[in-house]
PDB file of N, CA and C in Angstrom:
ATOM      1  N   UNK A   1       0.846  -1.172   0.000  1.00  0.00           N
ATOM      2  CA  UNK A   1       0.000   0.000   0.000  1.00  0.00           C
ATOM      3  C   UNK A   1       0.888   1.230   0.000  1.00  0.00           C
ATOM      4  N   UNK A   2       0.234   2.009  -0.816  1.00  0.00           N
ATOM      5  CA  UNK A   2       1.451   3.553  -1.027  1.00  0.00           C
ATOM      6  C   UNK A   2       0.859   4.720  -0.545  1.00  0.00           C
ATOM      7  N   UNK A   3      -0.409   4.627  -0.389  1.00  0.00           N
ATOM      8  CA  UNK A   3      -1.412   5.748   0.299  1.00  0.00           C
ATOM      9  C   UNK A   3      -2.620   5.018   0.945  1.00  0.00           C
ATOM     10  N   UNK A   4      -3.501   6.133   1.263  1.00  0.00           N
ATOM     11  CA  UNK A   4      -4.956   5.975   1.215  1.00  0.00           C
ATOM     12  C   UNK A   4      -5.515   7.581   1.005  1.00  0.00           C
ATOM     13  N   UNK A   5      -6.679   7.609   0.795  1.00  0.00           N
ATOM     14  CA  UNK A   5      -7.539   8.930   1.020  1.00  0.00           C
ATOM     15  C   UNK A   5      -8.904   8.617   1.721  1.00  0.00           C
ATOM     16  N   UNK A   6      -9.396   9.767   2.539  1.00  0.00           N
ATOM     17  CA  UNK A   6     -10.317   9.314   2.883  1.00  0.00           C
ATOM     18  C   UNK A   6     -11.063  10.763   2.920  1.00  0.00           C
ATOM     19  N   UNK A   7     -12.417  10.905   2.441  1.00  0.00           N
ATOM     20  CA  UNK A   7     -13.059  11.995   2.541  1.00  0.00           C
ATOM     21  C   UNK A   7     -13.260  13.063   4.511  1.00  0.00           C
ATOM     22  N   UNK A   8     -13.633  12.001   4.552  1.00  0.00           N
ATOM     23  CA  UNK A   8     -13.843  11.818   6.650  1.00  0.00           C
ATOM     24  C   UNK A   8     -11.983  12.553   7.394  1.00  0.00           C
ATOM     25  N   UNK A   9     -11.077  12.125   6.628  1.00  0.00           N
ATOM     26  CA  UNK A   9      -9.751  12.767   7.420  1.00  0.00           C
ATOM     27  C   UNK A   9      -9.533  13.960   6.754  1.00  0.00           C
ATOM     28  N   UNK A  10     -10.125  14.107   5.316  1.00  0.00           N
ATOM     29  CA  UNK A  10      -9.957  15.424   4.916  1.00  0.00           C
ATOM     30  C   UNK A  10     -11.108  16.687   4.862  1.00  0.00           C
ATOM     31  N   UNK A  11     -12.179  16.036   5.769  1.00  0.00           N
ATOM     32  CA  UNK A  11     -12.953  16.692   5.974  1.00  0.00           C
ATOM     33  C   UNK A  11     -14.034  17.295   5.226  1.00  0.00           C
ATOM     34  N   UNK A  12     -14.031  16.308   3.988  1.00  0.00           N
ATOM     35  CA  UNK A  12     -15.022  16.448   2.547  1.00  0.00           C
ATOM     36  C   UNK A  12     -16.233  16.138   3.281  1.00  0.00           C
ATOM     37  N   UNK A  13     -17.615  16.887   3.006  1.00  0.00           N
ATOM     38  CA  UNK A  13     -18.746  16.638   3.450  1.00  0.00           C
ATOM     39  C   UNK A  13     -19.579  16.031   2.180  1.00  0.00           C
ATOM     40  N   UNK A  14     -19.830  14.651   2.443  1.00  0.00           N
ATOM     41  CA  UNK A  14     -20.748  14.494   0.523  1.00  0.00           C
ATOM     42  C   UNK A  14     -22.452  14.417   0.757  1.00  0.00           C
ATOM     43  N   UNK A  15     -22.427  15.448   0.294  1.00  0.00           N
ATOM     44  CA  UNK A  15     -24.661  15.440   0.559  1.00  0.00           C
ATOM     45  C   UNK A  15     -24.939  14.204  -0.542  1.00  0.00           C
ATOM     46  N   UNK A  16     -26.010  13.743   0.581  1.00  0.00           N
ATOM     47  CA  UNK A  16     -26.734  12.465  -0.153  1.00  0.00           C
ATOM     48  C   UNK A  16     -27.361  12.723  -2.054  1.00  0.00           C
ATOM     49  N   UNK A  17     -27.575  13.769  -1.944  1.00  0.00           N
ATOM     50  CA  UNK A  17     -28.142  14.063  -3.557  1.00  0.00           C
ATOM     51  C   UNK A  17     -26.748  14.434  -4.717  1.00  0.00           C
ATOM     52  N   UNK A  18     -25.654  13.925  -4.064  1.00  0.00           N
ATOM     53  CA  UNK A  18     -24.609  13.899  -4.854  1.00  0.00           C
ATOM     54  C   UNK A  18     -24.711  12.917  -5.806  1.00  0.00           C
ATOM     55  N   UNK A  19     -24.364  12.793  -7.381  1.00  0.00           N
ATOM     56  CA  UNK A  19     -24.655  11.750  -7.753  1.00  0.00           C
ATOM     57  C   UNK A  19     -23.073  10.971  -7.485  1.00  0.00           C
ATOM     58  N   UNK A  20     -21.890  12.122  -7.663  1.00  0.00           N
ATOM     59  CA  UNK A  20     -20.182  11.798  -7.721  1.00  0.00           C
ATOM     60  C   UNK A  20     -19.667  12.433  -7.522  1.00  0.00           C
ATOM     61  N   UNK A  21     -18.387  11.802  -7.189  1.00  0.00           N
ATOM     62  CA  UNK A  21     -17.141  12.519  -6.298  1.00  0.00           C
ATOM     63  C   UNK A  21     -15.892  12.482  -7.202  1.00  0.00           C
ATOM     64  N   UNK A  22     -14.910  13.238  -7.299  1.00  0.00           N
ATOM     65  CA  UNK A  22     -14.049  13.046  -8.129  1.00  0.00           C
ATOM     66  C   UNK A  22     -13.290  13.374  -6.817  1.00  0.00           C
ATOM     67  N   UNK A  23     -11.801  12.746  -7.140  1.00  0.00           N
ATOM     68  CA  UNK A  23     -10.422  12.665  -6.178  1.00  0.00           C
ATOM     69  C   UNK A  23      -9.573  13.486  -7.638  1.00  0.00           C
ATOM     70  N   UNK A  24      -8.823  14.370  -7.260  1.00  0.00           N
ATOM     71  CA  UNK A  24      -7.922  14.403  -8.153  1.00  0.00           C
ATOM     72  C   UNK A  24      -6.631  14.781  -7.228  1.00  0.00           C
ATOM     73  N   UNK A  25      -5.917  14.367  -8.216  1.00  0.00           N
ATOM     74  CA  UNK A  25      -4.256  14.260  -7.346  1.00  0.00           C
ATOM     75  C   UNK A  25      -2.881  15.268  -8.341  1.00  0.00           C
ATOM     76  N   UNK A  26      -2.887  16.060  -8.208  1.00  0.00           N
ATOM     77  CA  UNK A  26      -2.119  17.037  -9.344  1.00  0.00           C
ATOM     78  C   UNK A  26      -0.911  16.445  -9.397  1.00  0.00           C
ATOM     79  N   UNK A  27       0.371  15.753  -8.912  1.00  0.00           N
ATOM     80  CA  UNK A  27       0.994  15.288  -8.953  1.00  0.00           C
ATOM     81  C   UNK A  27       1.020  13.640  -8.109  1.00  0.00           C
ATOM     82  N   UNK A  28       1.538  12.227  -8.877  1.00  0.00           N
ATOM     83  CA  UNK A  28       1.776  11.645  -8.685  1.00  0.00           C
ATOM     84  C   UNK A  28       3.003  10.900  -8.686  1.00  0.00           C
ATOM     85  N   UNK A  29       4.424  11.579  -7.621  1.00  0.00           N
ATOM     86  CA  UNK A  29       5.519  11.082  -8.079  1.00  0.00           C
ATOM     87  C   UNK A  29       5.910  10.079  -7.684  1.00  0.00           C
ATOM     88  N   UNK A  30       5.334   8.783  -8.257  1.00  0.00           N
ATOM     89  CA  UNK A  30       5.469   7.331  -8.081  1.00  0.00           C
ATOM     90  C   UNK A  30       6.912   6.920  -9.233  1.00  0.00           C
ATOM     91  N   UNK A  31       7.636   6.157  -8.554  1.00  0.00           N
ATOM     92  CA  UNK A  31       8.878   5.419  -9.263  1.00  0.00           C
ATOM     93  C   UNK A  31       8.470   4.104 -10.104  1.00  0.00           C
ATOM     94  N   UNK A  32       9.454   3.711 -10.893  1.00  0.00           N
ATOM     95  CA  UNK A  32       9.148   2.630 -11.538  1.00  0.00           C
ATOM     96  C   UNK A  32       8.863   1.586 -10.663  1.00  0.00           C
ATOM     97  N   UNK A  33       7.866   1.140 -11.234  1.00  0.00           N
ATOM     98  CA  UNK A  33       6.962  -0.438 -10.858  1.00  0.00           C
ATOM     99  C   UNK A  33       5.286  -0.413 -11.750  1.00  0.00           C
ATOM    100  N   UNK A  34       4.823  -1.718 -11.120  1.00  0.00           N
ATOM    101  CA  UNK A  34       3.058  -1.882 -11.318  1.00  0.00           C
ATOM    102  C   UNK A  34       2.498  -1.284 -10.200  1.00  0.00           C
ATOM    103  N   UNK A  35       1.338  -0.598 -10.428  1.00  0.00           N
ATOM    104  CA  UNK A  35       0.595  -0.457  -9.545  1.00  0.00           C
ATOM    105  C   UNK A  35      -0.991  -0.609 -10.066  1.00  0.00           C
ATOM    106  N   UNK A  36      -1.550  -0.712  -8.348  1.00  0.00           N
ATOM    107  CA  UNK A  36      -3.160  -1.481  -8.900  1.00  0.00           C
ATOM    108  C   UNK A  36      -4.161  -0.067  -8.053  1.00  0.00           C
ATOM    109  N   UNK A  37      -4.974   0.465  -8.313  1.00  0.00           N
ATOM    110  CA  UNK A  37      -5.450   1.232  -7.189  1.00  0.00           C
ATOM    111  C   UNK A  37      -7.106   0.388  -7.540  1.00  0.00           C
ATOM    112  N   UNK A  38      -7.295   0.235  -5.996  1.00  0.00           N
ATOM    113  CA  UNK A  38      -8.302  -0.255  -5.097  1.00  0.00           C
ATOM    114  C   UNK A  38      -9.504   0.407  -4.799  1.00  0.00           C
ATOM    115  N   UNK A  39     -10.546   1.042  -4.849  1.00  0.00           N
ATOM    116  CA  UNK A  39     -11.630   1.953  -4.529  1.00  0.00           C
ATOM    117  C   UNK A  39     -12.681   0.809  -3.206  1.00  0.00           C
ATOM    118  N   UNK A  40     -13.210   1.925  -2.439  1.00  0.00           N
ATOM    119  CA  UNK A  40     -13.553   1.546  -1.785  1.00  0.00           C
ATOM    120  C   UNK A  40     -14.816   2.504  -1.003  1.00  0.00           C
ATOM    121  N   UNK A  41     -16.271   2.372  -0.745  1.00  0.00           N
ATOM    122  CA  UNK A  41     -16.979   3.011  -0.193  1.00  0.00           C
ATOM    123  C   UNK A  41     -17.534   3.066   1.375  1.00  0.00           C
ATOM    124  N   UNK A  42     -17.082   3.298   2.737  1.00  0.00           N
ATOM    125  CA  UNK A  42     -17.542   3.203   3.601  1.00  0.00           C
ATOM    126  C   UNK A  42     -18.455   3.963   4.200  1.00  0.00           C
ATOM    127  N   UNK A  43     -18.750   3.749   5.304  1.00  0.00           N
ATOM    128  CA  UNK A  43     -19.689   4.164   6.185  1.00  0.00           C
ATOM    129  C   UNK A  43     -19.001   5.366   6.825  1.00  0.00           C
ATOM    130  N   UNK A  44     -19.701   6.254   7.189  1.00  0.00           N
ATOM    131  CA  UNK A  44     -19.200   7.567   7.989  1.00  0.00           C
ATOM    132  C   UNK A  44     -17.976   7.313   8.796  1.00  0.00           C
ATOM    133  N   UNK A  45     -18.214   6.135   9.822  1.00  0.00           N
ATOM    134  CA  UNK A  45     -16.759   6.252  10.536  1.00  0.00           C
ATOM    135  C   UNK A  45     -15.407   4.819   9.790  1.00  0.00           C
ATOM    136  N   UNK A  46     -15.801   4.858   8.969  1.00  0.00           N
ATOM    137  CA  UNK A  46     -14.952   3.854   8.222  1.00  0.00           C
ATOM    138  C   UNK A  46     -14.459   2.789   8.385  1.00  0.00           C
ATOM    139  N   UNK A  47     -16.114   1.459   8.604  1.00  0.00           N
ATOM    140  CA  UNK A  47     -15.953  -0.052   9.416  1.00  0.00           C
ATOM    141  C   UNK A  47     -16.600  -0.108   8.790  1.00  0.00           C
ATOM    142  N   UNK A  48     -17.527  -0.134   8.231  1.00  0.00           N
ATOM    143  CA  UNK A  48     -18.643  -0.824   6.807  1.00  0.00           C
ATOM    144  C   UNK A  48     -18.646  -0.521   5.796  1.00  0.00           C
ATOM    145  N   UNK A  49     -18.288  -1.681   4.986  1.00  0.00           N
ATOM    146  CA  UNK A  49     -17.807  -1.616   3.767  1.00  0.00           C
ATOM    147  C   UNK A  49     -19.096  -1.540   2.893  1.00  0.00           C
ATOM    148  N   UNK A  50     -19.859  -0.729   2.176  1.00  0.00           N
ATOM    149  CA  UNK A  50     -20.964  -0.968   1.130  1.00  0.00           C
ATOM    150  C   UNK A  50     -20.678  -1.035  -0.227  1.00  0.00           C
ATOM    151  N   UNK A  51     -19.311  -0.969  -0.644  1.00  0.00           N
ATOM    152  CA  UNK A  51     -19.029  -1.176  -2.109  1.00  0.00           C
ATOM    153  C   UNK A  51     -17.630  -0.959  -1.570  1.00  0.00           C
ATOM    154  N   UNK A  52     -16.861  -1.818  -3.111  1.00  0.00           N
ATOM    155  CA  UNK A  52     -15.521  -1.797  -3.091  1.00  0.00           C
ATOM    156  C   UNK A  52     -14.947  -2.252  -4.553  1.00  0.00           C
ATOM    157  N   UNK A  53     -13.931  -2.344  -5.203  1.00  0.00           N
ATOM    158  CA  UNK A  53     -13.445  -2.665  -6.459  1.00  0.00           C
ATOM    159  C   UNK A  53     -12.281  -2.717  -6.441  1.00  0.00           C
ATOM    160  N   UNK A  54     -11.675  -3.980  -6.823  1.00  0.00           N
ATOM    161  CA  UNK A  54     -10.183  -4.130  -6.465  1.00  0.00           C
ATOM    162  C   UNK A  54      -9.694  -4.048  -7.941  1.00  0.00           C
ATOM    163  N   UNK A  55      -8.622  -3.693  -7.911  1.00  0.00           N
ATOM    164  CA  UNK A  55      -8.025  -3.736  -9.546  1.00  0.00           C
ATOM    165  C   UNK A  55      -9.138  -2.954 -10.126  1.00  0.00           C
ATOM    166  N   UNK A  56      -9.086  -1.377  -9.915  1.00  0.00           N
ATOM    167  CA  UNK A  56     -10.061  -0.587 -10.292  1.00  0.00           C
ATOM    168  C   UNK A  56      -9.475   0.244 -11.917  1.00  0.00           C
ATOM    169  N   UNK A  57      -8.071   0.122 -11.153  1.00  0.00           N
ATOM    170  CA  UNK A  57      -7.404   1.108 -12.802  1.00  0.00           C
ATOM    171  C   UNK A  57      -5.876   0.078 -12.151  1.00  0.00           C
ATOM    172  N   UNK A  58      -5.001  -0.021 -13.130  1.00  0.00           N
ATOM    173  CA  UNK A  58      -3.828  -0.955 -13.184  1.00  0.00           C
ATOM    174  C   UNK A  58      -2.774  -0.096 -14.210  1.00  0.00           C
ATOM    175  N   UNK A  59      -1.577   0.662 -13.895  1.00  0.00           N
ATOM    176  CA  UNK A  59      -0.960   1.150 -14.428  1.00  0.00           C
ATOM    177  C   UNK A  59       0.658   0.883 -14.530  1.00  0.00           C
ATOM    178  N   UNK A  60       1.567   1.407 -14.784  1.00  0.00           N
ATOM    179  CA  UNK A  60       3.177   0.918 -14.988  1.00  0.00           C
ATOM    180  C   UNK A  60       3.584   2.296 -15.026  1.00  0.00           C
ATOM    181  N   UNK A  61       4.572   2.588 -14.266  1.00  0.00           N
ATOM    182  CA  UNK A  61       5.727   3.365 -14.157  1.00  0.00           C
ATOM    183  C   UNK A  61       7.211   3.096 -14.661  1.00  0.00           C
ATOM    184  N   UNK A  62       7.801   3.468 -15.251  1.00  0.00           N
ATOM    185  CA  UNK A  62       8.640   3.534 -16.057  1.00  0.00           C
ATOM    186  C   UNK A  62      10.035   4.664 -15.930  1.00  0.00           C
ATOM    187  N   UNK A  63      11.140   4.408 -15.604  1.00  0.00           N
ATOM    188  CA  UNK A  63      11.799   5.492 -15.663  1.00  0.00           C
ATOM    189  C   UNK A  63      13.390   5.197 -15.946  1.00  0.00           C
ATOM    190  N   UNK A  64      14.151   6.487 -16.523  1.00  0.00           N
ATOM    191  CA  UNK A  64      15.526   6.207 -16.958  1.00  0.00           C
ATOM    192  C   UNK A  64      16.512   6.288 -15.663  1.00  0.00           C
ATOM    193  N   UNK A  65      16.562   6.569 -14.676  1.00  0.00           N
ATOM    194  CA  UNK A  65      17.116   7.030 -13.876  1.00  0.00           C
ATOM    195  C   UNK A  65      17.192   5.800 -12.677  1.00  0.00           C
ATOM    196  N   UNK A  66      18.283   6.424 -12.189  1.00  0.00           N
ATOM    197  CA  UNK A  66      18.539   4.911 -11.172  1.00  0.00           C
ATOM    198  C   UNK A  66      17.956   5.267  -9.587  1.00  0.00           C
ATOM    199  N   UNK A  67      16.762   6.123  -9.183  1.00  0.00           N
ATOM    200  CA  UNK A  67      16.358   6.746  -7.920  1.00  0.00           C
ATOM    201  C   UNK A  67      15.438   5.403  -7.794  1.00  0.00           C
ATOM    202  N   UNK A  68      15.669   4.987  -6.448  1.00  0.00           N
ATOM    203  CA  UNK A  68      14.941   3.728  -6.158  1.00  0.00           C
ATOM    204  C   UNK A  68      14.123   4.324  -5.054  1.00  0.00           C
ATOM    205  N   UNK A  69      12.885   3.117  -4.477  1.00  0.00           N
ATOM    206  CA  UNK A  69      11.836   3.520  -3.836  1.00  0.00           C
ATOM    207  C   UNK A  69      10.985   3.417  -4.096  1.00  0.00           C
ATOM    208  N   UNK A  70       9.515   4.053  -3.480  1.00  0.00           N
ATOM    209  CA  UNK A  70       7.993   4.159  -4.624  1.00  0.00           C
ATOM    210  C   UNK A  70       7.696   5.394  -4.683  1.00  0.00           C
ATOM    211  N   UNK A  71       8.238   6.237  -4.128  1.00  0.00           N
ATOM    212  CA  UNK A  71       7.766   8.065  -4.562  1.00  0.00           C
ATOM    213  C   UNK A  71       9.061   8.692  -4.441  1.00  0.00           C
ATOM    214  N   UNK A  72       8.860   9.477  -5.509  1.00  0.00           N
ATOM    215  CA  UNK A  72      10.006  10.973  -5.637  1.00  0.00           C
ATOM    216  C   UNK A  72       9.544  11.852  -5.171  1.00  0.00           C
ATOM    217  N   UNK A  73      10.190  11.940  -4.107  1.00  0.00           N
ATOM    218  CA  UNK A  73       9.706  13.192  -3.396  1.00  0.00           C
ATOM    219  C   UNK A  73      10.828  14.873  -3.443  1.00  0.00           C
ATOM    220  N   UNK A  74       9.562  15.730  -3.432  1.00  0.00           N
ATOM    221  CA  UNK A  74      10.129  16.937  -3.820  1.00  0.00           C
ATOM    222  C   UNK A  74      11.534  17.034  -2.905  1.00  0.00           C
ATOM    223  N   UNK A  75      12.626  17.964  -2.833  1.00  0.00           N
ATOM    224  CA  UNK A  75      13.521  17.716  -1.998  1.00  0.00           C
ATOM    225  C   UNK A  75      14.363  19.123  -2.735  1.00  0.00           C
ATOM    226  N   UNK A  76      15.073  20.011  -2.121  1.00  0.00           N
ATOM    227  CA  UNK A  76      15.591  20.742  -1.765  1.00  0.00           C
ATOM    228  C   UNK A  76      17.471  20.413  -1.612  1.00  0.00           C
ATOM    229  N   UNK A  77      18.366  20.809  -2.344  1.00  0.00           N
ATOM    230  CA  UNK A  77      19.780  20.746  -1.540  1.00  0.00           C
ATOM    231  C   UNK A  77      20.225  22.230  -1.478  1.00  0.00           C
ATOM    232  N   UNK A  78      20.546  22.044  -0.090  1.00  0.00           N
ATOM    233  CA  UNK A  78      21.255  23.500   0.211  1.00  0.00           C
ATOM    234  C   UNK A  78      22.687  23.308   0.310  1.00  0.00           C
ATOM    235  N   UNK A  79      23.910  24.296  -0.497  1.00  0.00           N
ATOM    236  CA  UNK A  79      24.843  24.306  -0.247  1.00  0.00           C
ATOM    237  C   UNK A  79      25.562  25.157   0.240  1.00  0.00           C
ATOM    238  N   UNK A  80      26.984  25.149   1.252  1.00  0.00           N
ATOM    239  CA  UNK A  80      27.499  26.895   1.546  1.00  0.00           C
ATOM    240  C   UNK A  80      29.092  26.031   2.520  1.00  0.00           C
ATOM    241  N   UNK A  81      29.361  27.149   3.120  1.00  0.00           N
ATOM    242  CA  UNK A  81      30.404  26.844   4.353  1.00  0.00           C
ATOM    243  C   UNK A  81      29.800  26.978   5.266  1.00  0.00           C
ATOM    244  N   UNK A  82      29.616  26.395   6.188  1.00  0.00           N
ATOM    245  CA  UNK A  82      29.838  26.320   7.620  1.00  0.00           C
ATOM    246  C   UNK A  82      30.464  27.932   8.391  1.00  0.00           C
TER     247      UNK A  82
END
């Protein structure tokens, strides 16, 4: 597992006459491998499961570079003297 999201920790309120929800993620800096993402619908405090879909979208990462791990994360080098 490389994340989760959850509407309830980010404090999304969804009114029942919603028909959909969109997640969007502006950057995803995932490293080379497979990945599978999982969807999942719970209950307000997040113990009942009423829908779920495994292998919802299935994608491949790909890259030239030898940075190992599962995310590139933003990062900063500072240089100077002491």
């Amino acid at each position: 597992q490389v994340c989760s999201f959850s509407t309830q920790i980010d404090g999304q309120q969804i009114a029942q006459k919603q028909s959909f929800i969109r997640l969007v993620l502006p950057k995803l800096p995932l490293l080379k491998g497979h990945y599978e993402v999982d969807a999942f619908l719970l209950c307000e405090n997040g113990i009942h499961v009423y829908e779920h879909v495994r292998h919802a979208a299935q994608f491949s990462v790909t890259q030239t570079h030898l940075e190992v791990g599962v995310v590139h994360l933003e990062r900063q080098w500072l240089h100077g003297e002491s």
